[in-house]
Protein backbone atom coordinates (compact mmCIF):
# COMPACT_ATOMS: atom_id res chain seq x y z
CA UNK A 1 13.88 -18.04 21.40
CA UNK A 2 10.81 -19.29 19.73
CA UNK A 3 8.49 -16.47 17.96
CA UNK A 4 4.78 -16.67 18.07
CA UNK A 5 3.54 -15.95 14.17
CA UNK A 6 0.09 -15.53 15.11
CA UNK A 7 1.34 -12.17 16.68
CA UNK A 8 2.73 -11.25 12.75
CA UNK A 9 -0.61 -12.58 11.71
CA UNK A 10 -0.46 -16.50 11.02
CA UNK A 11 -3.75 -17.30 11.12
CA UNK A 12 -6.18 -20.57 9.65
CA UNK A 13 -6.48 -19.15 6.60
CA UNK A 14 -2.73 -19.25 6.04
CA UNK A 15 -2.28 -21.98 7.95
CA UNK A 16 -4.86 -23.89 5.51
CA UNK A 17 -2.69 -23.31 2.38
CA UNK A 18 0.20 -24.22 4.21
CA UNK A 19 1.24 -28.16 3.55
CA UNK A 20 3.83 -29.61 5.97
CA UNK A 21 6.58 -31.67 4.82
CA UNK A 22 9.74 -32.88 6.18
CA UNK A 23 12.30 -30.01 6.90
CA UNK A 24 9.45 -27.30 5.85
CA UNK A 25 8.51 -24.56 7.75
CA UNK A 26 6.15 -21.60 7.42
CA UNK A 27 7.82 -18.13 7.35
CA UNK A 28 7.22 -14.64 6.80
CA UNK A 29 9.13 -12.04 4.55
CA UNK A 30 10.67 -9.22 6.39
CA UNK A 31 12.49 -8.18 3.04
CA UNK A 32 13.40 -9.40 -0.40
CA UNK A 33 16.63 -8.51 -2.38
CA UNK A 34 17.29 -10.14 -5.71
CA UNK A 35 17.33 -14.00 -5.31
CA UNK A 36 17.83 -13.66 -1.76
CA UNK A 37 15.11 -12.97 1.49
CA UNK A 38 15.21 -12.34 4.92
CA UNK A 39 12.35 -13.75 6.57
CA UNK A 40 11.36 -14.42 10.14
CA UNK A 41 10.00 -17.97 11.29
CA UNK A 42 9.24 -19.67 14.61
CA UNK A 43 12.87 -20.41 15.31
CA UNK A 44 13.66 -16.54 14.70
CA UNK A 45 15.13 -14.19 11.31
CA UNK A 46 16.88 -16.06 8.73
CA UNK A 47 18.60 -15.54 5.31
CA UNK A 48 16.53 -18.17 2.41
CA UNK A 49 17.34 -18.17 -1.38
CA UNK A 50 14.88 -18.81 -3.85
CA UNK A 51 14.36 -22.16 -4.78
CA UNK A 52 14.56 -23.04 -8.77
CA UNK A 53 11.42 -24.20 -9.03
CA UNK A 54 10.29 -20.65 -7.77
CA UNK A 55 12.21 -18.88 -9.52
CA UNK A 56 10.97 -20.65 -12.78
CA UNK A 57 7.37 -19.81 -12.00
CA UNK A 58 8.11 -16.08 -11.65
CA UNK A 59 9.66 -15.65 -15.11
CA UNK A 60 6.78 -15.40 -17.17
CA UNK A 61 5.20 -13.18 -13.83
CA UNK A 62 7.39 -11.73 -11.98
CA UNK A 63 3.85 -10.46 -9.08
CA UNK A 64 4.61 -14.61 -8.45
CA UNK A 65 8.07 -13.21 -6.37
CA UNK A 66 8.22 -13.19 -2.77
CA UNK A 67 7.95 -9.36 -1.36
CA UNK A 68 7.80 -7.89 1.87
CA UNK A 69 4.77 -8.94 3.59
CA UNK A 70 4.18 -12.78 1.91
CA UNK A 71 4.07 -15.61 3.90
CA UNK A 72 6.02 -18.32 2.64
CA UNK A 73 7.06 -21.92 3.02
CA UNK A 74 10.80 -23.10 3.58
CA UNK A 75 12.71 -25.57 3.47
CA UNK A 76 15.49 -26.49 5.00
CA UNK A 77 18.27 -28.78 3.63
CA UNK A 78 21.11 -30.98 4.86
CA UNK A 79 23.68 -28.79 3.90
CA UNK A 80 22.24 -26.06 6.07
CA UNK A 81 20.84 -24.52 3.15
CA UNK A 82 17.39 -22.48 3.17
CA UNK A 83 14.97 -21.89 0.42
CA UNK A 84 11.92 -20.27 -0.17
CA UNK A 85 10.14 -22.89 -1.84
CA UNK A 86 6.67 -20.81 -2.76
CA UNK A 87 4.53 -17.94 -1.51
CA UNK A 88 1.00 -18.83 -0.28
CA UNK A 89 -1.95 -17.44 -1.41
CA UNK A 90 -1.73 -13.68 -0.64
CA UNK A 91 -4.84 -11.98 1.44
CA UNK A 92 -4.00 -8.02 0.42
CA UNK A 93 -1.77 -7.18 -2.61
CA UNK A 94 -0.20 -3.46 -2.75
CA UNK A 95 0.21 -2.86 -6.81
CA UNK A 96 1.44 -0.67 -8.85
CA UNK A 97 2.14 -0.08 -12.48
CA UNK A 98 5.71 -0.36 -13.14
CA UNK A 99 7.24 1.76 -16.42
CA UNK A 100 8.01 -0.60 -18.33
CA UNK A 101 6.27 -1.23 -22.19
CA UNK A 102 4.12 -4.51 -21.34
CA UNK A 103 1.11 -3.67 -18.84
CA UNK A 104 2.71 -5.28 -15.62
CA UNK A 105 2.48 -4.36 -12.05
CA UNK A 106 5.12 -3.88 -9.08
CA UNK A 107 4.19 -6.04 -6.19
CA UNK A 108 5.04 -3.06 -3.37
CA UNK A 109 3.46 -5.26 -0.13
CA UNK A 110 1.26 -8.38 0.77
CA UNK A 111 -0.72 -9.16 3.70
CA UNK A 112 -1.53 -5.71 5.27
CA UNK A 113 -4.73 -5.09 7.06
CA UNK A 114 -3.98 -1.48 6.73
CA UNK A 115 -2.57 0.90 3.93
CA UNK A 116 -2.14 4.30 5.20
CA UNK A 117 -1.34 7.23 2.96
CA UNK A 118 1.00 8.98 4.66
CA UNK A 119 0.59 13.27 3.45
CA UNK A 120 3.09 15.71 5.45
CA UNK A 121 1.02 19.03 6.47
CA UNK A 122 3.54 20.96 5.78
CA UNK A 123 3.93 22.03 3.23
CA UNK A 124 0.46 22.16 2.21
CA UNK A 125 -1.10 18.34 1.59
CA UNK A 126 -1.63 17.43 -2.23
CA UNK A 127 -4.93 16.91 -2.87
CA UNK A 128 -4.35 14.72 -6.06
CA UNK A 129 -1.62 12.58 -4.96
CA UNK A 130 -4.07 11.92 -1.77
CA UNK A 131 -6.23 10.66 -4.86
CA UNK A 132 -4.21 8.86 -6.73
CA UNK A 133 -2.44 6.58 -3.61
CA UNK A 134 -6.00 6.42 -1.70
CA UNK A 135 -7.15 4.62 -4.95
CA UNK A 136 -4.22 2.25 -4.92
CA UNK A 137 -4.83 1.44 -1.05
CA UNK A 138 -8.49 0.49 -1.68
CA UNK A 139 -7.78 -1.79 -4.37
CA UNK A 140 -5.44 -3.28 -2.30
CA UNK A 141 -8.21 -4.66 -0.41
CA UNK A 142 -6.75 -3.59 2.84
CA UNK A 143 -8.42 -0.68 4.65
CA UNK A 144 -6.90 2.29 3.60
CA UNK A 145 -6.49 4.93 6.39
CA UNK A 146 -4.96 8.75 5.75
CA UNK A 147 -2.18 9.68 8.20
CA UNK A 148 -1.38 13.79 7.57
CA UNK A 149 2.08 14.03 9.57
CA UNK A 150 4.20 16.54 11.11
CA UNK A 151 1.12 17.54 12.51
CA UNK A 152 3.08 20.00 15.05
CA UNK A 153 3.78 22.18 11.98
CA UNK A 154 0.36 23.45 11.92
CA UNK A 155 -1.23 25.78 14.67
CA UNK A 156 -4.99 24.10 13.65
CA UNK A 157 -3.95 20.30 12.42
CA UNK A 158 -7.71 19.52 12.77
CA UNK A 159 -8.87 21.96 10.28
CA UNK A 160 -6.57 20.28 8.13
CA UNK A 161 -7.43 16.83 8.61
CA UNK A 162 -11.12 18.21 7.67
CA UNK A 163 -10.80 19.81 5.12
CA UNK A 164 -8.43 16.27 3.63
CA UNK A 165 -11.46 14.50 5.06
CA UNK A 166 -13.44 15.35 1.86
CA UNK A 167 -11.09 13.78 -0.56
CA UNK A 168 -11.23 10.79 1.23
CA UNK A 169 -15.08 9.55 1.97
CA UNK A 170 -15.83 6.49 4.22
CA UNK A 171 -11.28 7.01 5.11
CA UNK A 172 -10.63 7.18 8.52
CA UNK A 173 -8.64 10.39 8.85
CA UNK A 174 -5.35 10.96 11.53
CA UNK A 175 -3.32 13.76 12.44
CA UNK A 176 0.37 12.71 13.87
CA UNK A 177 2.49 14.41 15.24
CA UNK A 178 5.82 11.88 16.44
CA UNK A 179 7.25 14.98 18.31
CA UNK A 180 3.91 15.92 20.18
CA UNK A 181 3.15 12.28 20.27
CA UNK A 182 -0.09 13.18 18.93
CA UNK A 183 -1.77 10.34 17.23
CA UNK A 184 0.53 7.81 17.96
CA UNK A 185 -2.14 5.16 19.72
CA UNK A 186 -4.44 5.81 17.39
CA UNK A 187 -1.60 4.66 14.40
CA UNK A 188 -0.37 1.88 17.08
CA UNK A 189 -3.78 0.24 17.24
CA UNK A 190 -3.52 -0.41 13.49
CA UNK A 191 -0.32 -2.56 14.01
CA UNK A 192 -1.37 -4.56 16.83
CA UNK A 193 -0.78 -8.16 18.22
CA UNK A 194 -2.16 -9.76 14.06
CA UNK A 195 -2.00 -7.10 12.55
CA UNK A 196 -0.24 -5.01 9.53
CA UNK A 197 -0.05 -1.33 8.86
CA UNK A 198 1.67 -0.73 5.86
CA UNK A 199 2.79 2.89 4.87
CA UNK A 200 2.49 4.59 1.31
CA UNK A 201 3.80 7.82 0.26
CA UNK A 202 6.46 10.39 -1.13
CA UNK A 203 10.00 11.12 0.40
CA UNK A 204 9.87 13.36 3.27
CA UNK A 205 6.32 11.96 4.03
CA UNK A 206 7.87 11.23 7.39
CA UNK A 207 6.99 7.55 6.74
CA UNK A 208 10.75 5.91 8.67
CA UNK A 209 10.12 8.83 11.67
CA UNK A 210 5.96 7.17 12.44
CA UNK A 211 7.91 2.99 11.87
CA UNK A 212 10.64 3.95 14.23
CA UNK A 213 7.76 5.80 17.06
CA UNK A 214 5.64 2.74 16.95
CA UNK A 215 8.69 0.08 17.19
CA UNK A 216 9.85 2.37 19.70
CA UNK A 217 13.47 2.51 18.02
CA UNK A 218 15.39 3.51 15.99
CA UNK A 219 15.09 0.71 13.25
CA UNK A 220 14.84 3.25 10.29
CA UNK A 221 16.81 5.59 8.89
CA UNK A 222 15.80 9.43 8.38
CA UNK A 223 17.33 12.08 6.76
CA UNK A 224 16.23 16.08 6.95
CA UNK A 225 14.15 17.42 3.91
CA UNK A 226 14.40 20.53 1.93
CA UNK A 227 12.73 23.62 3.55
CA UNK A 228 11.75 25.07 0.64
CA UNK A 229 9.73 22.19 -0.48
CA UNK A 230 9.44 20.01 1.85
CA UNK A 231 11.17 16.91 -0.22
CA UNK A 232 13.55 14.39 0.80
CA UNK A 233 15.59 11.86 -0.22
CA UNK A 234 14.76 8.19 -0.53
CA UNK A 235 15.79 7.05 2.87
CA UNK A 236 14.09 3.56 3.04
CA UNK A 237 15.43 1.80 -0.76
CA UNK A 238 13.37 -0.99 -0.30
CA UNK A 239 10.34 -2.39 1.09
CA UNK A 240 10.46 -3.83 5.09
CA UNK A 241 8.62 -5.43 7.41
CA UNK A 242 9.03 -4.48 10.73
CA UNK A 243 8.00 -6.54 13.58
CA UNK A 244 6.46 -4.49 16.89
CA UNK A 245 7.03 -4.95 20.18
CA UNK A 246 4.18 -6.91 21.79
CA UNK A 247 2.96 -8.24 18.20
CA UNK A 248 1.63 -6.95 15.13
CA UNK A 249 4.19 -5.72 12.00
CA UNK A 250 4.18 -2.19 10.08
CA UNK A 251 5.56 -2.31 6.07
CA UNK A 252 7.54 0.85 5.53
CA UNK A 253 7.95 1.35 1.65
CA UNK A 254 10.25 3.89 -0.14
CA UNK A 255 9.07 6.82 -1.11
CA UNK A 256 6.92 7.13 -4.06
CA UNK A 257 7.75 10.24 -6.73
CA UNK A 258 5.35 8.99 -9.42
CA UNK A 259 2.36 5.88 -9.05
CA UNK A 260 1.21 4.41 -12.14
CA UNK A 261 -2.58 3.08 -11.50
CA UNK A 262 -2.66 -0.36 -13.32
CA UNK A 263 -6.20 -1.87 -13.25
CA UNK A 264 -7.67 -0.06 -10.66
CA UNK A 265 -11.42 0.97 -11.62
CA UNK A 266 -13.04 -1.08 -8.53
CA UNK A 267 -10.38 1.45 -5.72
CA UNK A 268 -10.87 4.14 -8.09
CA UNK A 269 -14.54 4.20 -7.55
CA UNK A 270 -14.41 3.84 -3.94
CA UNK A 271 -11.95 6.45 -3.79
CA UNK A 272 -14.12 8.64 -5.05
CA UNK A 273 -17.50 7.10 -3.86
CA UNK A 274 -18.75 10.95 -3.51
CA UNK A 275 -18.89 11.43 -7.41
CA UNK A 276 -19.94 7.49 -8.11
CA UNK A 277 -23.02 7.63 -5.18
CA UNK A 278 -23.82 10.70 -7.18
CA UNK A 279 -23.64 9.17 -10.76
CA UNK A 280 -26.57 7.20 -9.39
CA UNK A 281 -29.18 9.45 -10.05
CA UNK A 282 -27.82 11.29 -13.47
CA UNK A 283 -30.58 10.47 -16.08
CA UNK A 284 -28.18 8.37 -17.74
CA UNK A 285 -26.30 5.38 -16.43
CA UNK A 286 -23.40 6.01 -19.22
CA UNK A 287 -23.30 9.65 -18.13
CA UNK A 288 -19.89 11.51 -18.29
CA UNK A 289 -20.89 14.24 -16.48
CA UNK A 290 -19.96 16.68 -19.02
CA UNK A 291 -23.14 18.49 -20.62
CA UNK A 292 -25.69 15.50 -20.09
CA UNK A 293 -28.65 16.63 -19.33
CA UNK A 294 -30.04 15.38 -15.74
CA UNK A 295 -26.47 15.34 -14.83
CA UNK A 296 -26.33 14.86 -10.39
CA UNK A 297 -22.32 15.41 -10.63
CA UNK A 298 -22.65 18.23 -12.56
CA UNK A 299 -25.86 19.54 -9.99
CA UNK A 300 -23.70 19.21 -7.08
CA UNK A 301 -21.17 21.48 -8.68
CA UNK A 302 -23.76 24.05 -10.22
CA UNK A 303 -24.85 23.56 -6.12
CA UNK A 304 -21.32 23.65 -4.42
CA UNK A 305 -21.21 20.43 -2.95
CA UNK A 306 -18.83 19.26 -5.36
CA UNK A 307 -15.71 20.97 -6.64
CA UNK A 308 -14.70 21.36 -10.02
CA UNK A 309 -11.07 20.16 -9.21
CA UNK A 310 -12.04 16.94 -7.49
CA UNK A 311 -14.53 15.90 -10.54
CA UNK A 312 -11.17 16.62 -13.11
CA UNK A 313 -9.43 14.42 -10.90
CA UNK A 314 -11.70 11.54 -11.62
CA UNK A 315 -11.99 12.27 -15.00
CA UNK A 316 -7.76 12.10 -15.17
CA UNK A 317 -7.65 8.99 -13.27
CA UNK A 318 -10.05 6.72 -14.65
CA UNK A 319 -8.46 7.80 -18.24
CA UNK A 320 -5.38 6.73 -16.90
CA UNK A 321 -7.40 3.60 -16.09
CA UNK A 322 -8.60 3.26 -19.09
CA UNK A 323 -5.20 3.20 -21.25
CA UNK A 324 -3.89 0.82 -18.79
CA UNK A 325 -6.77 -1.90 -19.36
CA UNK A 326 -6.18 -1.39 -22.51
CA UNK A 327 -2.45 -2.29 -22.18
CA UNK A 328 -2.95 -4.97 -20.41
CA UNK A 329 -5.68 -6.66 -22.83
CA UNK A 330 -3.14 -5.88 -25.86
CA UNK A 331 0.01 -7.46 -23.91
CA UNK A 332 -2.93 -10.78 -22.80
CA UNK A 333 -3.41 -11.14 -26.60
CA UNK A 334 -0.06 -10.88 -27.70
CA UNK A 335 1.17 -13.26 -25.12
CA UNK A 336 -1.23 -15.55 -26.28
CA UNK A 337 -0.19 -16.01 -29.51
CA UNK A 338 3.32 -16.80 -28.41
């Protein structure tokens, strides 16, 4: 059975990077282990190591591995073999900073049109981890969308999905409810026939439940969370791409506890393009909206149109920011001199 990869998104511009040779073929990841992925091509899923030459290019940057997501080229060798011989240019990159001492990033997805944060309802949506991951989906440059789940838990969902509205300007904004199938089509439409909706967000988020409504099976594990605080486990371990019926993919990651923002500032800002349309007309264009005088941020507070919360928010974040570019020009330097 031959599969059609325009339907998972093989377009021109892919297909422009892409230079045929003999026993090469153009594939896309479905998952990557260590050394090893499972990718999907015209003549259906196969298993492809990682060729040497690959694997030497990703030492000194490890982003240069295949993930879930990439499109890649193989090849195909006379002993049967299969290797992933490089990853083409990617359109969308899902980052984020891993823990580690040098300023480096975790390649989470590639090649979404879609991030949605994924927020349960119940219990009550967290307004700064909305923040934080709506940042990281805008920088992306995918379009970030927020998904509040378990919308049945709620006797006024839209209320909700309001009220979330204003931590999320210019964010499309979905209730979804996979036991009311409330929602669903909306979600669906985001992983149609070339598309990709991937999915970011805690344990428990309910993030395996919306992959296995659209696929319309069970392809996901899910495990019950904790009444009395709504956590759960970390069903999915790894990141997958999961192909829909009809065409179109979704990329279920695991869940997230903690995200470290690496260089972020241009997502940050459009996460929070309330307080930056407002820095506009503060007197000063350094302003940090603290006791400046001719402050707008601080006028929309002083007027209500602002909260205090979301403006410390900002402030946290773009410190965060701020330490991280700083990391990352230190460990540029230092590698450098090497």
């Amino acid at each position: 059975m031959k599969h059609d990869l325009s339907q998972l998104g093989w377009d021109q511009t892919f297909a422009s990077f892409y230079r045929p040779a003999t026993d090469s073929v153009p594939a896309r990841v479905l998952r990557a282990d260590r050394g090893v992925c499972t990718v999907l091509a015209e003549s259906g899923v196969i298993r492809a190591s990682l060729a040497g030459g690959l694997l030497m290019a990703a030492a000194g940057d490890p982003a240069r591995l295949p993930c879930a997501g990439d499109w890649v080229v193989l090849r195909r060798w006379p002993d049967r073999r299969t290797t992933v011989e490089s990853v083409l240019p990617r359109r969308t990159t899902l980052i984020r900073r891993t823990a580690d001492k040098d300023a480096s990033g975790q390649v989470l997805a590639a090649n979404m049109t879609t991030v949605a944060v994924v927020e349960p309802i119940d219990p009550a949506p967290d307004a700064a981890r909305i923040e934080r991951l709506l940042a990281l989906a805008w920088e992306s440059g995918a379009d970030p969308v927020l998904v509040l789940s378990k919308a049945d838990t709620s006797r006024d969902p839209g209320a909700i999905a309001r009220q979330m509205g204003e931590l999320a300007p210019g964010v499309p904004v979905h209730a979804v409810s996979v036991t009311g199938r409330k929602g669903l089509a909306e979600l669906g439409a985001l992983a149609a026939p070339g598309k990709t909706l991937a999915l970011l967000g805690r344990s428990g988020a309910g993030k395996s439940t919306l992959v296995n409504a659209l696929a319309g099976a069970d392809v996901m594990p899910v495990q019950a969370i904790r009444r009395a605080d709504g956590k759960g486990r970390h069903t999915t371990a790894y990141r997958n791409l999961v192909p829909v019926p009809g065409g179109g993919a979704i990329l279920d990651t695991p869940g997230i506890r903690g995200v470290g923002l690496l260089d972020t500032a241009s997502g940050l800002d459009q996460a929070f393009a309330d307080i930056a349309g407002l820095a506009v007309f503060c007197r000063f264009g350094d302003c940090g909206h603290e006791a400046e005088p001719g402050c707008a941020v601080r006028d929309a507070i002083a007027a209500g149109t602002l909260t205090t919360r979301r403006l410390d928010s900002w402030r946290k974040l773009h410190r965060e920011v701020a330490v991280e570019s700083a990391r990352m020009a230190a460990s540029g330097r230092r590698k450098r001199r090497l």
